[in-house]
PDB file of N, CA and C in Angstrom:
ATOM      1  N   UNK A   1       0.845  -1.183   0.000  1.00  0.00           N
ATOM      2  CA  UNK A   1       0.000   0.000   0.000  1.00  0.00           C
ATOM      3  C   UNK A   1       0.889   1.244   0.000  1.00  0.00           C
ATOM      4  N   UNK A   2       0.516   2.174  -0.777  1.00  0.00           N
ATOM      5  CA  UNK A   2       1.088   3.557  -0.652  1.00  0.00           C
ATOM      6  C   UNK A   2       0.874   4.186   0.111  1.00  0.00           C
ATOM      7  N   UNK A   3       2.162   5.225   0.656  1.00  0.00           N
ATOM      8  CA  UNK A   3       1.763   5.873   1.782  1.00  0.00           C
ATOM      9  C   UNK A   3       1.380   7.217   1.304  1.00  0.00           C
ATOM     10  N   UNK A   4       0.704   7.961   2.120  1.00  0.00           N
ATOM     11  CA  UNK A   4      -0.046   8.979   1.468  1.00  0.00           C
ATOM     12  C   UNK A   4       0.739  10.146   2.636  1.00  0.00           C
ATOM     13  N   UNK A   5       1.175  11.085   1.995  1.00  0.00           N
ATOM     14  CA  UNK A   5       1.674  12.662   1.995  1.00  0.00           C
ATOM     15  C   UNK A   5       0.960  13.589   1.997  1.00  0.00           C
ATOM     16  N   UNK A   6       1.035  14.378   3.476  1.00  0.00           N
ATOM     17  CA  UNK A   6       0.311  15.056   3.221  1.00  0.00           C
ATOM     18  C   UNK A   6       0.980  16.748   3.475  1.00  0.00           C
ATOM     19  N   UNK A   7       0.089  17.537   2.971  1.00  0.00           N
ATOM     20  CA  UNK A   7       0.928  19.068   2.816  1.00  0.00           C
ATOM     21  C   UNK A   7       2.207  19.411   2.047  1.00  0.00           C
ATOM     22  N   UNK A   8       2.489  18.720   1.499  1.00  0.00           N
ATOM     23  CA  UNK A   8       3.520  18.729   0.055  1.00  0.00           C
ATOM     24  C   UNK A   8       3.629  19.944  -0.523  1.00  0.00           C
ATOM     25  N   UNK A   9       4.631  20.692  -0.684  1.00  0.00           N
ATOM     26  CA  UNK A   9       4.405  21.577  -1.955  1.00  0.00           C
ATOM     27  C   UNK A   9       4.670  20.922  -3.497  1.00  0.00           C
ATOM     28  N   UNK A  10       3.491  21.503  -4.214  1.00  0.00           N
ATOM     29  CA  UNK A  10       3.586  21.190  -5.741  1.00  0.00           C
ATOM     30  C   UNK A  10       4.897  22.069  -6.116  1.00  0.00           C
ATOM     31  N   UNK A  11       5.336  21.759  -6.624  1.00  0.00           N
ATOM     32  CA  UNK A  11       6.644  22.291  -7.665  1.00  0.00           C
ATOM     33  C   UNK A  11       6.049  23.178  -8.499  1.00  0.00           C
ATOM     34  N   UNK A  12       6.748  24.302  -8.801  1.00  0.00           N
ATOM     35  CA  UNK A  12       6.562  25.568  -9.448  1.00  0.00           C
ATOM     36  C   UNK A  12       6.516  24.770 -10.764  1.00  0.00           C
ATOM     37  N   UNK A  13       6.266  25.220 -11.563  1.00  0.00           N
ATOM     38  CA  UNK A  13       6.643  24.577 -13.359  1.00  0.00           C
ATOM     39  C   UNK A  13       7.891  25.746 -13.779  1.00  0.00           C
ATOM     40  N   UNK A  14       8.426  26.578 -12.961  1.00  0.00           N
ATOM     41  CA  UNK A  14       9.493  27.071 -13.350  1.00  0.00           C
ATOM     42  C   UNK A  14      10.611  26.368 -13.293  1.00  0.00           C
ATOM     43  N   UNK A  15      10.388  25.217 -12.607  1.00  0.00           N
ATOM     44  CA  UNK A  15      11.818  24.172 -12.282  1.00  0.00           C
ATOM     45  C   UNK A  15      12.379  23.609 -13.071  1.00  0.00           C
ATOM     46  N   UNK A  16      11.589  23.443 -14.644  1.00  0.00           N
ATOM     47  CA  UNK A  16      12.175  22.958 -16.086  1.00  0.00           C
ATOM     48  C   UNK A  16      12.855  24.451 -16.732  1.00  0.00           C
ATOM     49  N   UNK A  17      12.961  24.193 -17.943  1.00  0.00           N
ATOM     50  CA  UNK A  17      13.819  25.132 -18.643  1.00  0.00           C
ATOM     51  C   UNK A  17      13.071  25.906 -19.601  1.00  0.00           C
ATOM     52  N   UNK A  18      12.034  26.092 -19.245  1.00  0.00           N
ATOM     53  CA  UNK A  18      11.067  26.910 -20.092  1.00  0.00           C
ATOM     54  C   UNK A  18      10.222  27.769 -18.610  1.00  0.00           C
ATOM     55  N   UNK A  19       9.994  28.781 -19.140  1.00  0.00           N
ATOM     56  CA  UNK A  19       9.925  30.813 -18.365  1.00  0.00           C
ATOM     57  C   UNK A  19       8.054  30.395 -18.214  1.00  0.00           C
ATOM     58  N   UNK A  20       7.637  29.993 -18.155  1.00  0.00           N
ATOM     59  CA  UNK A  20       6.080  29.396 -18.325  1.00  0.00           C
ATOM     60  C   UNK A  20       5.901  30.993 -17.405  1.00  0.00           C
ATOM     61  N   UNK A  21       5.962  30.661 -16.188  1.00  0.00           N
ATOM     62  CA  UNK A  21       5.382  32.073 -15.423  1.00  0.00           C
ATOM     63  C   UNK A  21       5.687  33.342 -15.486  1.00  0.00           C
ATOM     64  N   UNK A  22       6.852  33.715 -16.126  1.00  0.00           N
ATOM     65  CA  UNK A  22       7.437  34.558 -16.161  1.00  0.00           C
ATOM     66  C   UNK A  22       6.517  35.993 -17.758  1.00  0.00           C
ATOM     67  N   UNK A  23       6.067  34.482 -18.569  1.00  0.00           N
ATOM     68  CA  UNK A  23       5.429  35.051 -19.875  1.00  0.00           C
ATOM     69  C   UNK A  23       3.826  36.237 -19.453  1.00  0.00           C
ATOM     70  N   UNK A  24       3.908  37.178 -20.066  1.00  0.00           N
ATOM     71  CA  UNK A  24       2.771  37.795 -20.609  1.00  0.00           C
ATOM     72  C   UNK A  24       1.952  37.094 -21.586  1.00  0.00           C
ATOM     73  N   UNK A  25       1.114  37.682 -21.827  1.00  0.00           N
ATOM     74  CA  UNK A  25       0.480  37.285 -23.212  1.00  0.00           C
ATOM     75  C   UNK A  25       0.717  38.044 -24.413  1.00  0.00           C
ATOM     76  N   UNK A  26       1.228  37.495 -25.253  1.00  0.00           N
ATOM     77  CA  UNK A  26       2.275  38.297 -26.563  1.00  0.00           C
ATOM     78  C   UNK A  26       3.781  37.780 -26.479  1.00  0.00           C
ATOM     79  N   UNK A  27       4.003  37.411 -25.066  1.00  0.00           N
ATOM     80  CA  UNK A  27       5.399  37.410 -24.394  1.00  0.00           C
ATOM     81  C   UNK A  27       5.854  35.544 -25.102  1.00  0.00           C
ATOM     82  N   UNK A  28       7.182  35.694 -25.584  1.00  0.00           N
ATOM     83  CA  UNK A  28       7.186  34.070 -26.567  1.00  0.00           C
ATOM     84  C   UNK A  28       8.993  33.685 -25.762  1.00  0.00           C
ATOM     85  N   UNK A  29       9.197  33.022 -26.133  1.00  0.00           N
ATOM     86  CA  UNK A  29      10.506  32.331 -25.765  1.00  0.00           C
ATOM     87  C   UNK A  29      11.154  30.926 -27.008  1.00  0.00           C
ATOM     88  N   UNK A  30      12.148  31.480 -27.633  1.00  0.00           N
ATOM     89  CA  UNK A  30      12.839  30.421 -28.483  1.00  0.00           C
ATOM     90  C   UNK A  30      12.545  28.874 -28.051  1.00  0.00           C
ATOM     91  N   UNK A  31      12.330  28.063 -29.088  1.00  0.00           N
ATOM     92  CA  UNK A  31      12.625  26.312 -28.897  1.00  0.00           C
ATOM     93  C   UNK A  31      13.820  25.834 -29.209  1.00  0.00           C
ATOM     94  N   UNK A  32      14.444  25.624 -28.370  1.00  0.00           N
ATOM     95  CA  UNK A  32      15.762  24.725 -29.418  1.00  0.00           C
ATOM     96  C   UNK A  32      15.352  24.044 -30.311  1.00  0.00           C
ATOM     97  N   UNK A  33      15.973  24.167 -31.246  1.00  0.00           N
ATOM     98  CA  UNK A  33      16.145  22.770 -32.486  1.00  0.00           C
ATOM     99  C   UNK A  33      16.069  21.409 -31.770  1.00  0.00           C
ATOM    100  N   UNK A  34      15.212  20.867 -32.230  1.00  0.00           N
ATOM    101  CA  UNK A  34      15.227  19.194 -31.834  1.00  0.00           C
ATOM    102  C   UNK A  34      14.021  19.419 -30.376  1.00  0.00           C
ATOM    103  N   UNK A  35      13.871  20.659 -29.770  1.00  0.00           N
ATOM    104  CA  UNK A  35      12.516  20.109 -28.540  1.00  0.00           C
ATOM    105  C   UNK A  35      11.402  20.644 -29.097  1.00  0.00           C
ATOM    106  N   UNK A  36      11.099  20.955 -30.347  1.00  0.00           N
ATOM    107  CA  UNK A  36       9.312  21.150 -30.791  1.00  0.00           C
ATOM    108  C   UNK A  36       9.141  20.733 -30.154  1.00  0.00           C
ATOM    109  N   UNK A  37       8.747  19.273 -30.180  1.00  0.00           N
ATOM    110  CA  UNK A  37       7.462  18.078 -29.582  1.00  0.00           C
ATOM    111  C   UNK A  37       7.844  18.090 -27.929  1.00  0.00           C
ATOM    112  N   UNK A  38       8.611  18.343 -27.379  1.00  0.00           N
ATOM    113  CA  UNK A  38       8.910  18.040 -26.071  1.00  0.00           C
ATOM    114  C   UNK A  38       8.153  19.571 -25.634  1.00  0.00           C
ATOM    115  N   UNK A  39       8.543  20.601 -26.482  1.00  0.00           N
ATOM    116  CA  UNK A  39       8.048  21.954 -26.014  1.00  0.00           C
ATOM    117  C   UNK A  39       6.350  22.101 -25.714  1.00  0.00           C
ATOM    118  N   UNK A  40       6.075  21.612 -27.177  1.00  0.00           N
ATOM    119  CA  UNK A  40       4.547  21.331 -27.362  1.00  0.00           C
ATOM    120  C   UNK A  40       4.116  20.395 -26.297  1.00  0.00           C
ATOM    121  N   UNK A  41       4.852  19.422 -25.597  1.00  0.00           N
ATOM    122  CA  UNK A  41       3.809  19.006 -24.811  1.00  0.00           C
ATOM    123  C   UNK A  41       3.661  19.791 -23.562  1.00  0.00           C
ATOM    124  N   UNK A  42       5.217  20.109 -23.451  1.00  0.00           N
ATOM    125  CA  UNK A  42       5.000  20.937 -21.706  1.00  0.00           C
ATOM    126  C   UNK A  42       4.004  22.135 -21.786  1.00  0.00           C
ATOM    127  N   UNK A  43       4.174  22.700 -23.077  1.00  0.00           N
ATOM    128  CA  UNK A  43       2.840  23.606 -22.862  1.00  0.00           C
ATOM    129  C   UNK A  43       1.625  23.793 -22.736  1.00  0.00           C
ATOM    130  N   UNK A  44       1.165  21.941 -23.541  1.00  0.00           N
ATOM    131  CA  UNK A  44       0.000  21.461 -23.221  1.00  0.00           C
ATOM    132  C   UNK A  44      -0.139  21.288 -21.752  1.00  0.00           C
ATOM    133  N   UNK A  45       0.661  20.460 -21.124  1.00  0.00           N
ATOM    134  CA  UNK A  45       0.760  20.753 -19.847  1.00  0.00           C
ATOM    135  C   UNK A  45       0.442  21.959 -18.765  1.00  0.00           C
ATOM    136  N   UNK A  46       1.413  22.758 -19.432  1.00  0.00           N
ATOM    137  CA  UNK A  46       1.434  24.639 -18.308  1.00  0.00           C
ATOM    138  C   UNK A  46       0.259  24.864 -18.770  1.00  0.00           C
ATOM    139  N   UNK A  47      -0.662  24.781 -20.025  1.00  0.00           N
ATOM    140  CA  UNK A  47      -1.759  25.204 -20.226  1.00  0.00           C
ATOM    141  C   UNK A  47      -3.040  24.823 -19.493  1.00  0.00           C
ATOM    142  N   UNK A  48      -2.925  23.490 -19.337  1.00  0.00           N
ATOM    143  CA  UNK A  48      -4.070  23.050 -18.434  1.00  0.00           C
ATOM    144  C   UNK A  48      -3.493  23.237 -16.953  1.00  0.00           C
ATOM    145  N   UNK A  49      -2.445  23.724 -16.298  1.00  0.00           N
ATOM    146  CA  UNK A  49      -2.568  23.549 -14.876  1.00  0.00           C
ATOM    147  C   UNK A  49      -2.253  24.940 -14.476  1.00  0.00           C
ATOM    148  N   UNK A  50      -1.982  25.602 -15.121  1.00  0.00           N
ATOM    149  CA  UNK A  50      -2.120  27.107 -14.972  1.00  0.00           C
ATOM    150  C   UNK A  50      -2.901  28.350 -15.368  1.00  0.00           C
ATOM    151  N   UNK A  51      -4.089  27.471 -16.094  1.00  0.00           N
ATOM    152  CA  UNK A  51      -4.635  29.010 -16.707  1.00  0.00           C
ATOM    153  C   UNK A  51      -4.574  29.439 -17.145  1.00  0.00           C
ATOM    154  N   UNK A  52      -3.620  29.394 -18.328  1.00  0.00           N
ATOM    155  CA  UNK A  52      -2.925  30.204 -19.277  1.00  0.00           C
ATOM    156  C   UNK A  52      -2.982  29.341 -20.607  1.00  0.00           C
ATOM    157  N   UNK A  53      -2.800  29.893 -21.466  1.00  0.00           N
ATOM    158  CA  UNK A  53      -2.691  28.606 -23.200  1.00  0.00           C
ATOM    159  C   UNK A  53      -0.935  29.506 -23.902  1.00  0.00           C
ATOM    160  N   UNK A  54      -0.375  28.478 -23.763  1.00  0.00           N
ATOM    161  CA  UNK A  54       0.799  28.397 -24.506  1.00  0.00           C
ATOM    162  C   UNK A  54       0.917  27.370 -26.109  1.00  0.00           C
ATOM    163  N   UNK A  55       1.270  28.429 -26.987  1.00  0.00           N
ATOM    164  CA  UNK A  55       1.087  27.708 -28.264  1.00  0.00           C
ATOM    165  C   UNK A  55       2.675  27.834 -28.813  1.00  0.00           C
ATOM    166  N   UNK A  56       2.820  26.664 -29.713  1.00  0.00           N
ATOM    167  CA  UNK A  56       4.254  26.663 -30.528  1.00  0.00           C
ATOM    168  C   UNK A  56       4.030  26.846 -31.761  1.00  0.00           C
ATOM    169  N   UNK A  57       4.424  27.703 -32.554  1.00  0.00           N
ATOM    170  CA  UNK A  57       4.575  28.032 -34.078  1.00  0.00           C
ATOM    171  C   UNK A  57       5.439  28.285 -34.309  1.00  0.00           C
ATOM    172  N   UNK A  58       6.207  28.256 -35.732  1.00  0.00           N
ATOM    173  CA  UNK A  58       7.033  28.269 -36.817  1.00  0.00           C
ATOM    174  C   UNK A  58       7.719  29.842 -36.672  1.00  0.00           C
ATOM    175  N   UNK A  59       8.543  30.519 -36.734  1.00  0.00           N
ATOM    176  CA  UNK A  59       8.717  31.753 -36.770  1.00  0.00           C
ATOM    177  C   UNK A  59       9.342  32.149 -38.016  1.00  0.00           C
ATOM    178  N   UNK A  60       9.493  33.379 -38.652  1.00  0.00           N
ATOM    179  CA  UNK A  60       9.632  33.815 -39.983  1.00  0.00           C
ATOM    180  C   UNK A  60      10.881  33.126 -40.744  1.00  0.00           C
ATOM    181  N   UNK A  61      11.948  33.067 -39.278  1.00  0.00           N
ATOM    182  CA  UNK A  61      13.424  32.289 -39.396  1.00  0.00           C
ATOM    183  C   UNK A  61      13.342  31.410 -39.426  1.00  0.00           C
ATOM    184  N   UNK A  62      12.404  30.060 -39.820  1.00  0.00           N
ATOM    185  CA  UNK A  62      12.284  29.048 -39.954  1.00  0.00           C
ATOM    186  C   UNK A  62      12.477  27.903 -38.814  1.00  0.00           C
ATOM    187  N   UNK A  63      12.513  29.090 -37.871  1.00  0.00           N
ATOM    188  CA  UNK A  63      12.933  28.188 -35.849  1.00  0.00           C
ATOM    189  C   UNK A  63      11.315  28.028 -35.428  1.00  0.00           C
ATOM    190  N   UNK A  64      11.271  28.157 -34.318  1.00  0.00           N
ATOM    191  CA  UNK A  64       9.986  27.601 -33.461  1.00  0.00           C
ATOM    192  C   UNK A  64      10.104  28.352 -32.117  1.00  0.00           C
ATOM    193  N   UNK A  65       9.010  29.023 -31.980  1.00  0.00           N
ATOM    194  CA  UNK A  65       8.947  30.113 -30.448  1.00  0.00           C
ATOM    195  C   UNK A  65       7.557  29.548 -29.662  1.00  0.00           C
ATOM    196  N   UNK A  66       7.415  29.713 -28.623  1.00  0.00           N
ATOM    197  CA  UNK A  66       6.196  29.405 -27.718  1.00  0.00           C
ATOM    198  C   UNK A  66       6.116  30.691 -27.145  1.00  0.00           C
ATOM    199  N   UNK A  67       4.485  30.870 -27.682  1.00  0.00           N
ATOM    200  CA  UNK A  67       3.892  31.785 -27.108  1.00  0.00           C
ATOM    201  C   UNK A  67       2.975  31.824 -25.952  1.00  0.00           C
ATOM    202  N   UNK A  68       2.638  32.826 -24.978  1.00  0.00           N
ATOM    203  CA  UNK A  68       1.903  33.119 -24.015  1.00  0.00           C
ATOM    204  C   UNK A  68       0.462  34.041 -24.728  1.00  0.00           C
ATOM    205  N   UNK A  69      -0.475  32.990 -25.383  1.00  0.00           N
ATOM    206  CA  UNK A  69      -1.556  33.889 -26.164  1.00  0.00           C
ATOM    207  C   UNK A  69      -2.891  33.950 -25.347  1.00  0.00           C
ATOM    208  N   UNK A  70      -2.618  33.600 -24.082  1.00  0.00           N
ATOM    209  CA  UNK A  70      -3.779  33.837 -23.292  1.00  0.00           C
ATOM    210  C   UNK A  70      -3.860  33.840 -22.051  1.00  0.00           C
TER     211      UNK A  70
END
Protein backbone atom coordinates (compact mmCIF):
# COMPACT_ATOMS: atom_id res chain seq x y z
CA UNK A 1 0.00 0.00 0.00
CA UNK A 2 1.09 3.56 -0.65
CA UNK A 3 1.76 5.87 1.78
CA UNK A 4 -0.05 8.98 1.47
CA UNK A 5 1.67 12.66 2.00
CA UNK A 6 0.31 15.06 3.22
CA UNK A 7 0.93 19.07 2.82
CA UNK A 8 3.52 18.73 0.06
CA UNK A 9 4.40 21.58 -1.96
CA UNK A 10 3.59 21.19 -5.74
CA UNK A 11 6.64 22.29 -7.67
CA UNK A 12 6.56 25.57 -9.45
CA UNK A 13 6.64 24.58 -13.36
CA UNK A 14 9.49 27.07 -13.35
CA UNK A 15 11.82 24.17 -12.28
CA UNK A 16 12.18 22.96 -16.09
CA UNK A 17 13.82 25.13 -18.64
CA UNK A 18 11.07 26.91 -20.09
CA UNK A 19 9.92 30.81 -18.36
CA UNK A 20 6.08 29.40 -18.33
CA UNK A 21 5.38 32.07 -15.42
CA UNK A 22 7.44 34.56 -16.16
CA UNK A 23 5.43 35.05 -19.87
CA UNK A 24 2.77 37.80 -20.61
CA UNK A 25 0.48 37.28 -23.21
CA UNK A 26 2.27 38.30 -26.56
CA UNK A 27 5.40 37.41 -24.39
CA UNK A 28 7.19 34.07 -26.57
CA UNK A 29 10.51 32.33 -25.76
CA UNK A 30 12.84 30.42 -28.48
CA UNK A 31 12.63 26.31 -28.90
CA UNK A 32 15.76 24.73 -29.42
CA UNK A 33 16.14 22.77 -32.49
CA UNK A 34 15.23 19.19 -31.83
CA UNK A 35 12.52 20.11 -28.54
CA UNK A 36 9.31 21.15 -30.79
CA UNK A 37 7.46 18.08 -29.58
CA UNK A 38 8.91 18.04 -26.07
CA UNK A 39 8.05 21.95 -26.01
CA UNK A 40 4.55 21.33 -27.36
CA UNK A 41 3.81 19.01 -24.81
CA UNK A 42 5.00 20.94 -21.71
CA UNK A 43 2.84 23.61 -22.86
CA UNK A 44 0.00 21.46 -23.22
CA UNK A 45 0.76 20.75 -19.85
CA UNK A 46 1.43 24.64 -18.31
CA UNK A 47 -1.76 25.20 -20.23
CA UNK A 48 -4.07 23.05 -18.43
CA UNK A 49 -2.57 23.55 -14.88
CA UNK A 50 -2.12 27.11 -14.97
CA UNK A 51 -4.64 29.01 -16.71
CA UNK A 52 -2.93 30.20 -19.28
CA UNK A 53 -2.69 28.61 -23.20
CA UNK A 54 0.80 28.40 -24.51
CA UNK A 55 1.09 27.71 -28.26
CA UNK A 56 4.25 26.66 -30.53
CA UNK A 57 4.57 28.03 -34.08
CA UNK A 58 7.03 28.27 -36.82
CA UNK A 59 8.72 31.75 -36.77
CA UNK A 60 9.63 33.82 -39.98
CA UNK A 61 13.42 32.29 -39.40
CA UNK A 62 12.28 29.05 -39.95
CA UNK A 63 12.93 28.19 -35.85
CA UNK A 64 9.99 27.60 -33.46
CA UNK A 65 8.95 30.11 -30.45
CA UNK A 66 6.20 29.40 -27.72
CA UNK A 67 3.89 31.79 -27.11
CA UNK A 68 1.90 33.12 -24.01
CA UNK A 69 -1.56 33.89 -26.16
CA UNK A 70 -3.78 33.84 -23.29
Amino acid sequence: MQKIVKDRIIPSMDRGSYPWHGLEVGDSFDVPAGKVGSVRAAARVASMTNGKVFRVFRTEDGGHACWRVS
